[in-house]
PDB file of N, CA and C in Angstrom:
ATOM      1  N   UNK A   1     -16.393  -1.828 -12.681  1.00  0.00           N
ATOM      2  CA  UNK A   1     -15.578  -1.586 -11.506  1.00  0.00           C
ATOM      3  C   UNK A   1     -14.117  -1.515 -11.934  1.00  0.00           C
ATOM      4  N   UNK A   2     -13.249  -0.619 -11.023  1.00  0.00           N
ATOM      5  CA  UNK A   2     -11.985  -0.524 -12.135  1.00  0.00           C
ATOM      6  C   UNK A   2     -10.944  -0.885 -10.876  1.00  0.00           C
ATOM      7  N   UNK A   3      -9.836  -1.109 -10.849  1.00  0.00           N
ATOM      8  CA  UNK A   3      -8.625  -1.703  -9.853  1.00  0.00           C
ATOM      9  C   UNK A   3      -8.179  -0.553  -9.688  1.00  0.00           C
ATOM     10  N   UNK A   4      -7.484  -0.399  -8.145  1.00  0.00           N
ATOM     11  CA  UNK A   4      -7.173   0.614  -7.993  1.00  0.00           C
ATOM     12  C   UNK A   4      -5.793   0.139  -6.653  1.00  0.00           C
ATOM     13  N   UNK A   5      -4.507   1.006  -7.045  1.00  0.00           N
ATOM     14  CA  UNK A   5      -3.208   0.110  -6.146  1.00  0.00           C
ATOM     15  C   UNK A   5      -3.441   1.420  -5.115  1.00  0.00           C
ATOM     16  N   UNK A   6      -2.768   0.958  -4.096  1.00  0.00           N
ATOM     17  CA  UNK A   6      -2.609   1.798  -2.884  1.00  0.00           C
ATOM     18  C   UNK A   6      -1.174   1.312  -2.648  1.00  0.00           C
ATOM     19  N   UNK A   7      -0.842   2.575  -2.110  1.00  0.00           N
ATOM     20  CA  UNK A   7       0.855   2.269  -2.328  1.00  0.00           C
ATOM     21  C   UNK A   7       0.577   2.974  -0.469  1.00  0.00           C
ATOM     22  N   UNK A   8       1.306   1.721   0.346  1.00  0.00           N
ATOM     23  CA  UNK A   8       1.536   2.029   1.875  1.00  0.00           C
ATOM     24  C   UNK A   8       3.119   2.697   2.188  1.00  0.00           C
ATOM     25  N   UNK A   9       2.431   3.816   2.716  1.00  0.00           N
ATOM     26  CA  UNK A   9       4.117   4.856   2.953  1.00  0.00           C
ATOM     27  C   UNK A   9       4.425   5.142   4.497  1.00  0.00           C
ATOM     28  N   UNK A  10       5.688   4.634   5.109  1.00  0.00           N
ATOM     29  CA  UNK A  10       6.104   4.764   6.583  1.00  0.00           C
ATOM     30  C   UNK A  10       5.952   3.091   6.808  1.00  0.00           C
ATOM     31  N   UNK A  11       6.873   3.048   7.958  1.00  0.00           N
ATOM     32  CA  UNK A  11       7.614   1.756   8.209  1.00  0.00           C
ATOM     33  C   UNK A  11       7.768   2.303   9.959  1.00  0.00           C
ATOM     34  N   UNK A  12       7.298   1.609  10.454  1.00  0.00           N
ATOM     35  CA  UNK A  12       7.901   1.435  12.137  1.00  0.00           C
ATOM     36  C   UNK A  12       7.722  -0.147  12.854  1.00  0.00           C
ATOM     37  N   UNK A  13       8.637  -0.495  13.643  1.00  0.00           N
ATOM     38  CA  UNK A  13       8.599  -1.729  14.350  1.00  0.00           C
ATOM     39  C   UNK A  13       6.839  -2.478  14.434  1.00  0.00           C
ATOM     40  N   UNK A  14       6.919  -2.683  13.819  1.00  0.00           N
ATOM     41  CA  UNK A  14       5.455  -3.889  14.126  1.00  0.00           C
ATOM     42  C   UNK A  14       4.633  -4.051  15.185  1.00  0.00           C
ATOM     43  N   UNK A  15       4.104  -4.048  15.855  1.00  0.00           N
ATOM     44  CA  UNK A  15       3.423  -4.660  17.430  1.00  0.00           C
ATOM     45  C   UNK A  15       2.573  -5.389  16.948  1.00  0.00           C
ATOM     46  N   UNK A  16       2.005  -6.195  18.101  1.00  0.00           N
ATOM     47  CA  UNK A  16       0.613  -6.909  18.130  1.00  0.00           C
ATOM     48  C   UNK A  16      -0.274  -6.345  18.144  1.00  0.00           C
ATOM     49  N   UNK A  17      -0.455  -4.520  18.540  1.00  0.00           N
ATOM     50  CA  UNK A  17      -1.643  -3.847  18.106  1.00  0.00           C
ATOM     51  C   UNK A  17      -1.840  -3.694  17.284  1.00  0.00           C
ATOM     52  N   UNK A  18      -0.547  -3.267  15.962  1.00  0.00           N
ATOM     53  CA  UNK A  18      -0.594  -2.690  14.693  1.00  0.00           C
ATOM     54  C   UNK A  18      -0.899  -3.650  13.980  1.00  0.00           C
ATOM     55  N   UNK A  19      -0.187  -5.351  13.990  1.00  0.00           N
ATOM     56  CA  UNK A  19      -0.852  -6.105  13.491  1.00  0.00           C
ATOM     57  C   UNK A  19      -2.255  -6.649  13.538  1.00  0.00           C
ATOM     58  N   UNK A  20      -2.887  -6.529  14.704  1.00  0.00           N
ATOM     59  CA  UNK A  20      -4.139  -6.580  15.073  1.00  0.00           C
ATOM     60  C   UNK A  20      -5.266  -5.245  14.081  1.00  0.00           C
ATOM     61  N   UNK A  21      -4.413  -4.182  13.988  1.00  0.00           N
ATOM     62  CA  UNK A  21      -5.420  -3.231  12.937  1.00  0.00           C
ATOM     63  C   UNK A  21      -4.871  -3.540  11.664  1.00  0.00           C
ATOM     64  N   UNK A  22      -4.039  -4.390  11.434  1.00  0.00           N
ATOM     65  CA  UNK A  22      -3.727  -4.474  10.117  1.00  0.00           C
ATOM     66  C   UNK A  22      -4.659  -5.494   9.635  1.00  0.00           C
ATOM     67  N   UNK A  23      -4.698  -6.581  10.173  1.00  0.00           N
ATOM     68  CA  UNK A  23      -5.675  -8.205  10.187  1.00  0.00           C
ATOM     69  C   UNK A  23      -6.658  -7.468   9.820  1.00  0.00           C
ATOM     70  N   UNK A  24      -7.466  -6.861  10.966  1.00  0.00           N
ATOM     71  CA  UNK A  24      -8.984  -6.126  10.903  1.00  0.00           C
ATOM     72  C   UNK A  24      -8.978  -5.370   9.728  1.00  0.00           C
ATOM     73  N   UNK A  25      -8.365  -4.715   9.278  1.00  0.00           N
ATOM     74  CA  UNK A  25      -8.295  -4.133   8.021  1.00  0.00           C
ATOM     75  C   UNK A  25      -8.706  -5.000   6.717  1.00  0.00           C
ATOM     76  N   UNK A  26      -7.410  -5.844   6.765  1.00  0.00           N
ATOM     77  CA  UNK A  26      -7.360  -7.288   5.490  1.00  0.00           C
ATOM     78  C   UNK A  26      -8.664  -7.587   5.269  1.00  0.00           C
ATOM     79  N   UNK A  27      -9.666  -8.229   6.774  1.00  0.00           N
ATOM     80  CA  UNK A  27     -10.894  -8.479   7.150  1.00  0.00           C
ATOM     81  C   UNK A  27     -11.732  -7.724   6.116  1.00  0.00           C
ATOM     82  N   UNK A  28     -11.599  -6.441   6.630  1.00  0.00           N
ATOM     83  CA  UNK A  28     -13.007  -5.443   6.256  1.00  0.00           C
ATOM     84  C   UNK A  28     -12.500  -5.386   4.681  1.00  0.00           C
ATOM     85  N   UNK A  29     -11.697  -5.472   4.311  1.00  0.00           N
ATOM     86  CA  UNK A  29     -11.729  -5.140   2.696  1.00  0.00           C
ATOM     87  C   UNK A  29     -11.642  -6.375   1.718  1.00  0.00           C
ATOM     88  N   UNK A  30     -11.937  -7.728   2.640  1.00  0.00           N
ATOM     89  CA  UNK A  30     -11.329  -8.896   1.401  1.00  0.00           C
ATOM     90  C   UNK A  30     -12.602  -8.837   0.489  1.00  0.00           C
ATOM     91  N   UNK A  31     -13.375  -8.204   0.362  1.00  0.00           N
ATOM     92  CA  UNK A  31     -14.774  -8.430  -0.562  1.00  0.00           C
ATOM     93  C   UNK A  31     -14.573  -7.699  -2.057  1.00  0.00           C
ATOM     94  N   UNK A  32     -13.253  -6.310  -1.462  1.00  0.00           N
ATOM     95  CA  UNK A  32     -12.634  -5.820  -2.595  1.00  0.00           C
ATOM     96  C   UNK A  32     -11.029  -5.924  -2.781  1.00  0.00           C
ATOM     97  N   UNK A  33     -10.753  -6.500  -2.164  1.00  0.00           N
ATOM     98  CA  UNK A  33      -9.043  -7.030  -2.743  1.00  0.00           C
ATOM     99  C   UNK A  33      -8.767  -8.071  -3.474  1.00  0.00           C
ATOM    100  N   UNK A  34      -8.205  -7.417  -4.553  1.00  0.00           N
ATOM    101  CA  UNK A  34      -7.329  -8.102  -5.568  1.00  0.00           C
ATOM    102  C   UNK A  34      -6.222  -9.020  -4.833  1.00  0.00           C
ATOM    103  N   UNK A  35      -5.305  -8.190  -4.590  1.00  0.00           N
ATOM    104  CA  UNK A  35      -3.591  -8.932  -3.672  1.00  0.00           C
ATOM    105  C   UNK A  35      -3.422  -7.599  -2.791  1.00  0.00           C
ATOM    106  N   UNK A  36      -2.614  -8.307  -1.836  1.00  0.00           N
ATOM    107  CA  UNK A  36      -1.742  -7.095  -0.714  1.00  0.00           C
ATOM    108  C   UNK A  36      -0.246  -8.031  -1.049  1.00  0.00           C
ATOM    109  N   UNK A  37       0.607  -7.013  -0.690  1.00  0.00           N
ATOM    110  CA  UNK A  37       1.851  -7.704  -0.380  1.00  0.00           C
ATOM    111  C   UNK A  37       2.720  -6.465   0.083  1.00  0.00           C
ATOM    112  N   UNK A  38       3.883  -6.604   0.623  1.00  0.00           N
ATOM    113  CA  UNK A  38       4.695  -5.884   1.505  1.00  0.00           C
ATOM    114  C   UNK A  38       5.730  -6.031   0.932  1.00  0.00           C
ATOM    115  N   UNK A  39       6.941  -4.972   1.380  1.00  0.00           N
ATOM    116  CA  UNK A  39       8.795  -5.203   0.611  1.00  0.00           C
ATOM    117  C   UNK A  39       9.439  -5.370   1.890  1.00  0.00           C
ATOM    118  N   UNK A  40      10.498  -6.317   0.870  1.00  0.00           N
ATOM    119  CA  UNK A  40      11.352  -6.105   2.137  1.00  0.00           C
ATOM    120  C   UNK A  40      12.769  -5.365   2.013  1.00  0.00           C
ATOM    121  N   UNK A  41      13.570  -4.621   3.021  1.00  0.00           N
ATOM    122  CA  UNK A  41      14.611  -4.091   2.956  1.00  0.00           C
ATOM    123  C   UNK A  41      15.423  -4.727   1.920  1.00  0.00           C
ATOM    124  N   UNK A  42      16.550  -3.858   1.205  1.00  0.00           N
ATOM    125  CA  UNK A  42      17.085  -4.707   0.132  1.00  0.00           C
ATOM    126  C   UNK A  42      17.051  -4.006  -1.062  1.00  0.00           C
ATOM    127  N   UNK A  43      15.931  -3.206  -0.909  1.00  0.00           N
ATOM    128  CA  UNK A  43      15.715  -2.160  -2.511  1.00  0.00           C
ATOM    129  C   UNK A  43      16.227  -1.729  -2.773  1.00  0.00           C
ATOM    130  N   UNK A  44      16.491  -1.156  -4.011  1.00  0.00           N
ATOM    131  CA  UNK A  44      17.282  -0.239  -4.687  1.00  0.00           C
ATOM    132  C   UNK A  44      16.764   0.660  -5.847  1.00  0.00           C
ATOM    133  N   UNK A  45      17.033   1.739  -5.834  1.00  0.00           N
ATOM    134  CA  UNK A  45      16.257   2.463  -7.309  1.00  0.00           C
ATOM    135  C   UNK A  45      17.070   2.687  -8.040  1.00  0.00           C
ATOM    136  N   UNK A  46      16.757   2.491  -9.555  1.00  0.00           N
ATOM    137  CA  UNK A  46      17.598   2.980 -10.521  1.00  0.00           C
ATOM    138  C   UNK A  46      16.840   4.295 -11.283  1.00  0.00           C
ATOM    139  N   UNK A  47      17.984   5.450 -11.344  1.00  0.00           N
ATOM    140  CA  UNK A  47      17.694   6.618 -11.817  1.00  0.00           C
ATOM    141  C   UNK A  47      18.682   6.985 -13.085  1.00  0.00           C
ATOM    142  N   UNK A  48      19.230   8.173 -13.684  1.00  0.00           N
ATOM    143  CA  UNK A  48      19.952   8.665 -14.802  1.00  0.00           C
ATOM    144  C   UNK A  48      21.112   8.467 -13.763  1.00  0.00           C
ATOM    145  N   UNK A  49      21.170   9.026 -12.519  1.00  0.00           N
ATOM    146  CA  UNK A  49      22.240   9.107 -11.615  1.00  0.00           C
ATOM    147  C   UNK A  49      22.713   7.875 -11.467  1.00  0.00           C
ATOM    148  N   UNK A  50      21.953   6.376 -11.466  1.00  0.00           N
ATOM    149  CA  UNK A  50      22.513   5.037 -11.210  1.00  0.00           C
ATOM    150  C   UNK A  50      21.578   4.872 -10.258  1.00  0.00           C
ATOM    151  N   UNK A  51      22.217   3.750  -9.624  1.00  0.00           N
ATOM    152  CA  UNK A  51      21.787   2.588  -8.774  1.00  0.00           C
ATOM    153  C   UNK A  51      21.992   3.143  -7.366  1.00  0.00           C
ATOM    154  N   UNK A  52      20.553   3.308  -6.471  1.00  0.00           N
ATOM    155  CA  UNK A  52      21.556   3.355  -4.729  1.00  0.00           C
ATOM    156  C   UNK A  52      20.418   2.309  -4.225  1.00  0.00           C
ATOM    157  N   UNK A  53      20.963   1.954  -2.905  1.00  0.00           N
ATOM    158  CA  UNK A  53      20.008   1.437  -2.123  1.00  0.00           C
ATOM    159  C   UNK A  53      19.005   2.089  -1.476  1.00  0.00           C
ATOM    160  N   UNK A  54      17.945   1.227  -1.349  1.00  0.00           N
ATOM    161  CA  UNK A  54      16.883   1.938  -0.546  1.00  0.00           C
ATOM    162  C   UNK A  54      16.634   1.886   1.129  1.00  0.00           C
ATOM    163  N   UNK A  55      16.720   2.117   1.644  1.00  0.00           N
ATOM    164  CA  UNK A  55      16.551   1.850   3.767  1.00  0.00           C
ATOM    165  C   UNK A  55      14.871   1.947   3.800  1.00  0.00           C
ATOM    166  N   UNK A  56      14.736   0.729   4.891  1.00  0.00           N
ATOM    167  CA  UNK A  56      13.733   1.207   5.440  1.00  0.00           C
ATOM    168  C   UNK A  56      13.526   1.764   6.221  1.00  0.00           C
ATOM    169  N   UNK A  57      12.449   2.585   5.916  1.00  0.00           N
ATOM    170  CA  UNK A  57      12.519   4.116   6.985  1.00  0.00           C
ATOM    171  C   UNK A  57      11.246   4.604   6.733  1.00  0.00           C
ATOM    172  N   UNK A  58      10.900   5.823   7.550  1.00  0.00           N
ATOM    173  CA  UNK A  58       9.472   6.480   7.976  1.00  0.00           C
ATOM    174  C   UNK A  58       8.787   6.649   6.428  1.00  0.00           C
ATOM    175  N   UNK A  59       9.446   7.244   5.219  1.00  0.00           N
ATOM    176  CA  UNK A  59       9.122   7.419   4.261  1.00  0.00           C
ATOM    177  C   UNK A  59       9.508   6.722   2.885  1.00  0.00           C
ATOM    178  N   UNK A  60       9.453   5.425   3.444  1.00  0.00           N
ATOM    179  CA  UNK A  60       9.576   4.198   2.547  1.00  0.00           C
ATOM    180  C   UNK A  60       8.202   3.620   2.057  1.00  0.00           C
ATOM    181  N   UNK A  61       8.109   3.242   0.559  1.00  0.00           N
ATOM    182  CA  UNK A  61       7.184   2.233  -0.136  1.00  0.00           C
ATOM    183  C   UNK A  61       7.086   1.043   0.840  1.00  0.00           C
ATOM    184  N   UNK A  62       6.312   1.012   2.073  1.00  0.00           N
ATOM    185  CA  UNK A  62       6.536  -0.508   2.647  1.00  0.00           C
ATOM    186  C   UNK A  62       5.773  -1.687   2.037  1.00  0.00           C
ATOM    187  N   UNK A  63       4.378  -1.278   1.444  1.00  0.00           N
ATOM    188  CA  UNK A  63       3.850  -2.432   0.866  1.00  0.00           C
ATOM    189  C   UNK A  63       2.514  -1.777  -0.329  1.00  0.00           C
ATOM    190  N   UNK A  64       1.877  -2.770  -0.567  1.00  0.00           N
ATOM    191  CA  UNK A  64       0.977  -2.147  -1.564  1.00  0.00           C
ATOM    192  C   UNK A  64      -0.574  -3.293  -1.379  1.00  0.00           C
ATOM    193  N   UNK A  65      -1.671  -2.499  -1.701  1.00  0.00           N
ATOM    194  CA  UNK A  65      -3.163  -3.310  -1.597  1.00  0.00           C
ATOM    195  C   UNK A  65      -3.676  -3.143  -3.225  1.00  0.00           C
ATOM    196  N   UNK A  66      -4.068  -4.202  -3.822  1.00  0.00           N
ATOM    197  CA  UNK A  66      -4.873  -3.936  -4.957  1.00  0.00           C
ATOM    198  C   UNK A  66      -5.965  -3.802  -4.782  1.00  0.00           C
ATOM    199  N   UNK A  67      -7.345  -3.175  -4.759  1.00  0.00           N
ATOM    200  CA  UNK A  67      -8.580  -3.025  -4.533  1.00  0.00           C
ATOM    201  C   UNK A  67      -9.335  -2.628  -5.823  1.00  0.00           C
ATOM    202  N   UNK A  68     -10.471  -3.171  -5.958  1.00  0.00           N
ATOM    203  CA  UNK A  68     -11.755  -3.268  -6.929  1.00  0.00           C
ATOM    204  C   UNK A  68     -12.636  -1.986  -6.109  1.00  0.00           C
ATOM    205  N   UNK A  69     -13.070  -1.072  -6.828  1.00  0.00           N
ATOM    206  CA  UNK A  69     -13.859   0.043  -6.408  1.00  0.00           C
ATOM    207  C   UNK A  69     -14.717   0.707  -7.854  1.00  0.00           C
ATOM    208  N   UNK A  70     -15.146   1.399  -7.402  1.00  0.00           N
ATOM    209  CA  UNK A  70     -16.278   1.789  -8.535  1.00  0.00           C
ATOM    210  C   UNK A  70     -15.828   3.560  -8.836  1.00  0.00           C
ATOM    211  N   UNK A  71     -15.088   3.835  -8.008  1.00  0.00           N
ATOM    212  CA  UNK A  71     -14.426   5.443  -8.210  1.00  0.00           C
ATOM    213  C   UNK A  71     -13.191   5.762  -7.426  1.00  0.00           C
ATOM    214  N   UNK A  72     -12.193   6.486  -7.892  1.00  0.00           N
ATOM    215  CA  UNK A  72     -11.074   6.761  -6.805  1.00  0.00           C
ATOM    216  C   UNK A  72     -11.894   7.447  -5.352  1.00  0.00           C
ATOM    217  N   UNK A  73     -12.790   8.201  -5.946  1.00  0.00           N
ATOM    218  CA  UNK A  73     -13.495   8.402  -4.148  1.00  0.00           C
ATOM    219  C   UNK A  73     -14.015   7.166  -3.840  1.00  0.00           C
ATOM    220  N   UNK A  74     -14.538   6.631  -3.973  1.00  0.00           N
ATOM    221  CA  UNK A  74     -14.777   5.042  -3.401  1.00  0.00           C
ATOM    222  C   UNK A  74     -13.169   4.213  -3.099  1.00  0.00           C
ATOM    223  N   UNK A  75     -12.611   4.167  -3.833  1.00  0.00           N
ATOM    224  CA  UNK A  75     -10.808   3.907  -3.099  1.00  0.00           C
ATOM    225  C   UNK A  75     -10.303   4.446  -2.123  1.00  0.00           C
ATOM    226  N   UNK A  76     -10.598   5.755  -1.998  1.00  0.00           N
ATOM    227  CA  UNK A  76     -10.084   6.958  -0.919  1.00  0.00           C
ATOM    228  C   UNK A  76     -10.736   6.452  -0.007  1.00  0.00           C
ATOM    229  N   UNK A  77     -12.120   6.385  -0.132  1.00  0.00           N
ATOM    230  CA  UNK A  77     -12.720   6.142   1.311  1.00  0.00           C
ATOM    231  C   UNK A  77     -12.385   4.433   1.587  1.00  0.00           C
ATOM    232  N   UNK A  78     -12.416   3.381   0.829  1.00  0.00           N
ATOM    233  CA  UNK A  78     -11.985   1.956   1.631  1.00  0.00           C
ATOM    234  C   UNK A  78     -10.417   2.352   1.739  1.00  0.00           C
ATOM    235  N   UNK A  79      -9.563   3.107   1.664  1.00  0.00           N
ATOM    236  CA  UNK A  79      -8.233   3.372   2.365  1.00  0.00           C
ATOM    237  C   UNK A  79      -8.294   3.874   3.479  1.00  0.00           C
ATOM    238  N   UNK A  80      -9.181   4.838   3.637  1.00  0.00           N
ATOM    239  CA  UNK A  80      -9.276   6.473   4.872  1.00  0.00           C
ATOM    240  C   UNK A  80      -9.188   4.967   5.919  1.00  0.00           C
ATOM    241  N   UNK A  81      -9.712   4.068   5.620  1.00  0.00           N
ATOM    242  CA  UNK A  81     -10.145   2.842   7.234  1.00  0.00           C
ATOM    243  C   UNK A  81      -8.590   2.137   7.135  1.00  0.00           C
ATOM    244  N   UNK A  82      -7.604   2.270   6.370  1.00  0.00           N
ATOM    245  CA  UNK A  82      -6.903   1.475   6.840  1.00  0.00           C
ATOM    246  C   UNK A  82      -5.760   2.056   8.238  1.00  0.00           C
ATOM    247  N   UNK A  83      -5.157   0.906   9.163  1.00  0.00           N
ATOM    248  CA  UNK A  83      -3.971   1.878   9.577  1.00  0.00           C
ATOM    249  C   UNK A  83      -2.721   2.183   9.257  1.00  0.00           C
ATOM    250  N   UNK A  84      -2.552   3.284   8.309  1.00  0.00           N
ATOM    251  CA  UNK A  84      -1.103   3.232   7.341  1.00  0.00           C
ATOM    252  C   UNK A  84      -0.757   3.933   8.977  1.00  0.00           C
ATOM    253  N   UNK A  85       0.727   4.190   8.617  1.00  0.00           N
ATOM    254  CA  UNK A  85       1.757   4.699   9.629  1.00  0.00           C
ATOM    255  C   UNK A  85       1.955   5.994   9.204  1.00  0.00           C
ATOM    256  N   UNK A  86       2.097   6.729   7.678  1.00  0.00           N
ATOM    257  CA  UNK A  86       2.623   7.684   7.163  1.00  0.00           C
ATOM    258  C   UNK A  86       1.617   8.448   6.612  1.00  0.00           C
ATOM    259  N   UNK A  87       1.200   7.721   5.260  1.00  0.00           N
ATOM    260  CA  UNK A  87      -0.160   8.013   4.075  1.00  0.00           C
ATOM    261  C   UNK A  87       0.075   6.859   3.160  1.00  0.00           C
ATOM    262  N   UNK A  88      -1.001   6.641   2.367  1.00  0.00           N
ATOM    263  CA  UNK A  88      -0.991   5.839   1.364  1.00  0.00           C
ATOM    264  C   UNK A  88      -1.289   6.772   0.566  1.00  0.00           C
ATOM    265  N   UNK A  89      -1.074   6.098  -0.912  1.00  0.00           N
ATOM    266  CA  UNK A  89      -1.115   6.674  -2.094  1.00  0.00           C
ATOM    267  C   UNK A  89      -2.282   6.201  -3.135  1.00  0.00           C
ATOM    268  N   UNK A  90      -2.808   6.890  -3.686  1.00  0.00           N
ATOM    269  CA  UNK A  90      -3.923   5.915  -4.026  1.00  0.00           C
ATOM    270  C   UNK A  90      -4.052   5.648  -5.663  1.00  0.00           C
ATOM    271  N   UNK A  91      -3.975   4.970  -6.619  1.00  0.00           N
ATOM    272  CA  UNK A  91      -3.694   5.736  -7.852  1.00  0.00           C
ATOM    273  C   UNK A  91      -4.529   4.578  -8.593  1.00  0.00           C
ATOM    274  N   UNK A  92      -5.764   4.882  -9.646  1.00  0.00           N
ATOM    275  CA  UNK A  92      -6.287   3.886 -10.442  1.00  0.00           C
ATOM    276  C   UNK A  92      -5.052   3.580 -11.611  1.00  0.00           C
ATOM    277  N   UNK A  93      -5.419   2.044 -11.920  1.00  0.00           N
ATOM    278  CA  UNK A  93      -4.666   1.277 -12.545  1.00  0.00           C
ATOM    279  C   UNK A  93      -5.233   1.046 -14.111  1.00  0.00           C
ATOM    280  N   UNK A  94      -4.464   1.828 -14.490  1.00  0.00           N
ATOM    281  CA  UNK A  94      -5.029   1.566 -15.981  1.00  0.00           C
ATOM    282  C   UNK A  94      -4.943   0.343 -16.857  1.00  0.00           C
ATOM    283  N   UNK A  95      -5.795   0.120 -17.959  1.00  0.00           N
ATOM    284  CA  UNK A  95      -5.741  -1.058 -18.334  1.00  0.00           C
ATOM    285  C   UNK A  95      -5.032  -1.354 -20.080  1.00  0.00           C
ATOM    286  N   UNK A  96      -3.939  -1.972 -20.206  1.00  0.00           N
ATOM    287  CA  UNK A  96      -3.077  -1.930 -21.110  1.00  0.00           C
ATOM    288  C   UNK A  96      -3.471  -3.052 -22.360  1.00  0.00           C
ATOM    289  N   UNK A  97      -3.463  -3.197 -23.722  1.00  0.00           N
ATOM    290  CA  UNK A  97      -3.864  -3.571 -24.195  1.00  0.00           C
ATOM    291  C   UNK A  97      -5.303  -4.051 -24.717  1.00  0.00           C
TER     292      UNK A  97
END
């Protein structure tokens, strides 16, 4: 089985519904999650150009899921169920050393 990150893209005000499909989500996938965690405003990227800040906004990195799957189509599909706001990104994690 190989790890696979999902990178969550779009940011809007929170509700108790969205958190409610977010929970249910956490739910249905803890059998294959590694870690979840979220950013907070504050970022910054460094490029050749330098340093700027990052905003949160519709097409911001807001958070990321690690998941255990057996194929990126098996990743694709335990993502297709989550409720991102924008798209997620889905990308297997290679293994170093």
């Amino acid at each position: 089985m190989s790890r696979y990150m999902l990178l969550h893209i779009g940011f809007e005000m929170p509700t108790p519904e969205i958190m409610a499909a977010w929970n249910k989500w956490f739910e249905d996938v803890a059998d294959r999650a590694v870690e979840h965690g979220g950013f907070h405003s504050g970022a910054r990227e460094i490029s050749h150009d330098g340093v700027k800040d990052l905003p949160m906004e519709a097409g911001s990195i807001t958070g990321f899921s690690v998941i255990e799957a057996d194929s990126l189509d098996e990743a694709v599909e335990i993502a297709s169920g989550n409720p991102f706001i924008d798209s997620i990104r889905v990308y297997e994690i290679s293994k170093q050393g």
